[in-house]
Protein backbone atom coordinates (compact mmCIF):
# COMPACT_ATOMS: atom_id res chain seq x y z
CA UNK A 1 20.84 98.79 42.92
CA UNK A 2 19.95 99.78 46.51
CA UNK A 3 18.46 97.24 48.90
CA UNK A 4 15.55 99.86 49.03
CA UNK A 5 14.63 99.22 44.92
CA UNK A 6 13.25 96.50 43.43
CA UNK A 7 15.82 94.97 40.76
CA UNK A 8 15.66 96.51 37.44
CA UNK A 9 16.44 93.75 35.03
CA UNK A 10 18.87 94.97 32.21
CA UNK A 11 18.46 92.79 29.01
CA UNK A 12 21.55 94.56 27.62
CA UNK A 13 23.75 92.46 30.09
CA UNK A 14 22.11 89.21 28.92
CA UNK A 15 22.19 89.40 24.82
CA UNK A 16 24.02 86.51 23.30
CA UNK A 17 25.13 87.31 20.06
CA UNK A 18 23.98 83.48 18.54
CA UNK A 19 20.45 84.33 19.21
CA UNK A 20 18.10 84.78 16.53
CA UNK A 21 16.03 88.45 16.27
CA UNK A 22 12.95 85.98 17.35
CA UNK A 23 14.77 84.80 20.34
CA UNK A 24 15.77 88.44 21.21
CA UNK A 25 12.52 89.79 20.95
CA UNK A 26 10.75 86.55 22.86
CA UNK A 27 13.72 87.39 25.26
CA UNK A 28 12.50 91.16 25.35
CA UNK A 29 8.72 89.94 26.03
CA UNK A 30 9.47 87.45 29.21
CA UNK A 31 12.07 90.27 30.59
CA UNK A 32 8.92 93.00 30.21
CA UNK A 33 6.69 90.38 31.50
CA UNK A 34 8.96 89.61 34.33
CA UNK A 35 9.67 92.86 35.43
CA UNK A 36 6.29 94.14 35.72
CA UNK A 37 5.02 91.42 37.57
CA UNK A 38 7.94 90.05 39.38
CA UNK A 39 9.46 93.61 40.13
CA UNK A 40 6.98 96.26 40.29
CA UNK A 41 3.77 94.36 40.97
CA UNK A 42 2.05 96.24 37.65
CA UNK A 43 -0.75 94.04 37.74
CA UNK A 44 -2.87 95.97 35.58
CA UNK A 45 -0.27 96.07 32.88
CA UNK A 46 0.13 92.41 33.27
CA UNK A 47 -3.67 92.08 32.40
CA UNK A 48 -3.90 94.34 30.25
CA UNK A 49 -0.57 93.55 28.10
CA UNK A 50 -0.47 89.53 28.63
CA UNK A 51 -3.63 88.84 29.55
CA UNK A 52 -5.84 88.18 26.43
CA UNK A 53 -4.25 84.79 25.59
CA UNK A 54 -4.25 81.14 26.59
CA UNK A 55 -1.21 80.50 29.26
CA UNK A 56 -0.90 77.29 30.81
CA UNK A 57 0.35 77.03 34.37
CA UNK A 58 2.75 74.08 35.15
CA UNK A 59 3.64 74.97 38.52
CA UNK A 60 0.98 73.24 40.59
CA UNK A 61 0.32 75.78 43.44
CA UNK A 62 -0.35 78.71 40.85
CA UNK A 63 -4.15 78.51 38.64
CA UNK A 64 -4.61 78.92 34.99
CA UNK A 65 -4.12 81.66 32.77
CA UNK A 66 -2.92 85.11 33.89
CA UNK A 67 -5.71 86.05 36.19
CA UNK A 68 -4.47 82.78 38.41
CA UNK A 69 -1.25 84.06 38.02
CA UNK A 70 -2.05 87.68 38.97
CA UNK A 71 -4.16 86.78 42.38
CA UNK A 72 -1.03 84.37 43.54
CA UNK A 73 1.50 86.87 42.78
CA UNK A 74 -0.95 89.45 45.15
CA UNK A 75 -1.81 86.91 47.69
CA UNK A 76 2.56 86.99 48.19
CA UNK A 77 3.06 90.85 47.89
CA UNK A 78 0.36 91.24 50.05
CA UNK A 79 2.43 89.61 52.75
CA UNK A 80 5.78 90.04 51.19
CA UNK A 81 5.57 93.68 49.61
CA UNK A 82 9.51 93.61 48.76
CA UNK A 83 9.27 90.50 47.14
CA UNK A 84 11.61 90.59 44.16
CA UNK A 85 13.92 88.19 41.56
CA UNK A 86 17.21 89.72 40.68
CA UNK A 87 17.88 87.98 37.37
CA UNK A 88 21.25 86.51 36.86
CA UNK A 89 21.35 84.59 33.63
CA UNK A 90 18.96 84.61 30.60
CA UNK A 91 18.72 81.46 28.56
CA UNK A 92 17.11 81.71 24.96
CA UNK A 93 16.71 78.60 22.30
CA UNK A 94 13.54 78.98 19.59
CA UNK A 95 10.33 79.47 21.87
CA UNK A 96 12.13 78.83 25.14
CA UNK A 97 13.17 81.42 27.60
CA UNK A 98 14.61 80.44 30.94
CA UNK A 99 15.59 82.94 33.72
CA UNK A 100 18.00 82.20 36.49
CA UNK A 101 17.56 84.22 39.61
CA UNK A 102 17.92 84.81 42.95
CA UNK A 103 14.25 85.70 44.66
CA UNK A 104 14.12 87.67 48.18
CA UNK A 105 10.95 88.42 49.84
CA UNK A 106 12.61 91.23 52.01
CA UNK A 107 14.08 94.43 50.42
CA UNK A 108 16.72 94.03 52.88
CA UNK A 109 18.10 90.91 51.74
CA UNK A 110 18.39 91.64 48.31
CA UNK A 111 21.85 90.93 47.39
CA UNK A 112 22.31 88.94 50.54
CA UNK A 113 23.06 85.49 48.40
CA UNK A 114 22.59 83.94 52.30
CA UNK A 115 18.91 84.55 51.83
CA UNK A 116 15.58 83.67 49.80
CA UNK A 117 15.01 81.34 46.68
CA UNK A 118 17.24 80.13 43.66
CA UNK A 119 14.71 80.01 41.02
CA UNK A 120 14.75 78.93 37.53
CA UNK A 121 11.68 79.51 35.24
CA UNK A 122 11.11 78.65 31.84
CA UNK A 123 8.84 79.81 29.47
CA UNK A 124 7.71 79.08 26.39
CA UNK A 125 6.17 81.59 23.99
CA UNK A 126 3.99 81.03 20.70
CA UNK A 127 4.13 83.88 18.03
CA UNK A 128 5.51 85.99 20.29
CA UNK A 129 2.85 85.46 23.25
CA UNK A 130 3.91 83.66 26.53
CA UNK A 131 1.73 80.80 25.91
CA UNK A 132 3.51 77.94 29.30
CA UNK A 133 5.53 78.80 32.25
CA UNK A 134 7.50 75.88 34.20
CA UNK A 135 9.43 76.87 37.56
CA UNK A 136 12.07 74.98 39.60
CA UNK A 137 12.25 76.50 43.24
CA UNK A 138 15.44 76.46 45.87
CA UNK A 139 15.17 77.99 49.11
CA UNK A 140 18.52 79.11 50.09
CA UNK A 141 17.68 79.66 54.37
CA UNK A 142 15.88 77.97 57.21
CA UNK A 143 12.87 80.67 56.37
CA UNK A 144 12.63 79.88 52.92
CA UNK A 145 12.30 76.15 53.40
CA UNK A 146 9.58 76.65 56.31
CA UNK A 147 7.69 79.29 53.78
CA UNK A 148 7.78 76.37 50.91
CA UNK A 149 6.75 73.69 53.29
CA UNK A 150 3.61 76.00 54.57
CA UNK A 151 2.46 76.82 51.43
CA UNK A 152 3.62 74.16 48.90
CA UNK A 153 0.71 71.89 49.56
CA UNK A 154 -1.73 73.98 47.55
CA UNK A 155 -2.92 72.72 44.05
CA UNK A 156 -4.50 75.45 41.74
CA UNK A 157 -4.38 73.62 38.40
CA UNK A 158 -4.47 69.67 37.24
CA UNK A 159 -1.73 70.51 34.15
CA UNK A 160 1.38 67.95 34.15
CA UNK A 161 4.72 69.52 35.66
CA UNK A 162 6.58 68.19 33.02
């Protein structure tokens, strides 16, 4: 991967042979999900693939549903246009997914494990649908702390965080 490309995230280097075909194919749905949003900023397919069901937002700062999810994501690529997660580790058990990344807002950090977020998120699908999403955040560098002290304070939905 160059520093100038946003991450490409391969499933085929995550597959655990003790998951189920469900798993794998929940796994396959949060990776497409992921990527598009996460990666490319596809924001139309995210509506238009994800966005006819209920999803419940449990990190505090993001609103409801996939149209709350959509205007945060464009509010930060609006001011971080590289703004990427290179995924390092893919967790699956029954309706759970969790990915394990490393986030950079600047194309030229990517790879730079000096710089950005460690970020875990979790998400939990229902038949096959994303249906909750729970996120633990790091910052790695002095910028990523200020950045998650100036905008942590927000609160764009009243669900529990656990």
């Amino acid at each position: 991967m160059s520093k100038t490309e946003a991450p490409k995230i391969d499933i085929t280097n995550h597959l655990q042979s003790n998951w189920s075909e469900q798993e794998i194919e929940n796994v396959k749905v949060v990776v497409d999900f992921f990527q598009k949003l996460m990666n490319e900023h596809n924001f139309e397919y995210i509506l238009e693939t994800y966005g006819g069901g209920s999803y419940t937002q449990h990190n505090r700062a993001i609103p409801n549903e996939m149209t709350g999810l959509i205007g945060y994501v464009k509010t930060l690529t609006k001011r971080f246009p590289d703004y990427s997660f290179d995924v390092k580790k893919i967790f699956a058990d029954g309706d759970f997914v969790i990915l394990y990344s490393h986030t950079t807002m600047k194309a030229q950090h990517r790879g730079n494990e000096k710089k950005g977020f460690i970020i875990t998120d979790t998400f939990r699908l229902e038949n096959g649908k994303l249906a909750e999403h729970w996120d633990a955040i790091q910052p790695i560098d002095l910028f990523s702390r200020l950045l998650v002290l100036m905008t942590g304070g927000n609160i764009g939905n009243n669900n529990p965080t656990f």
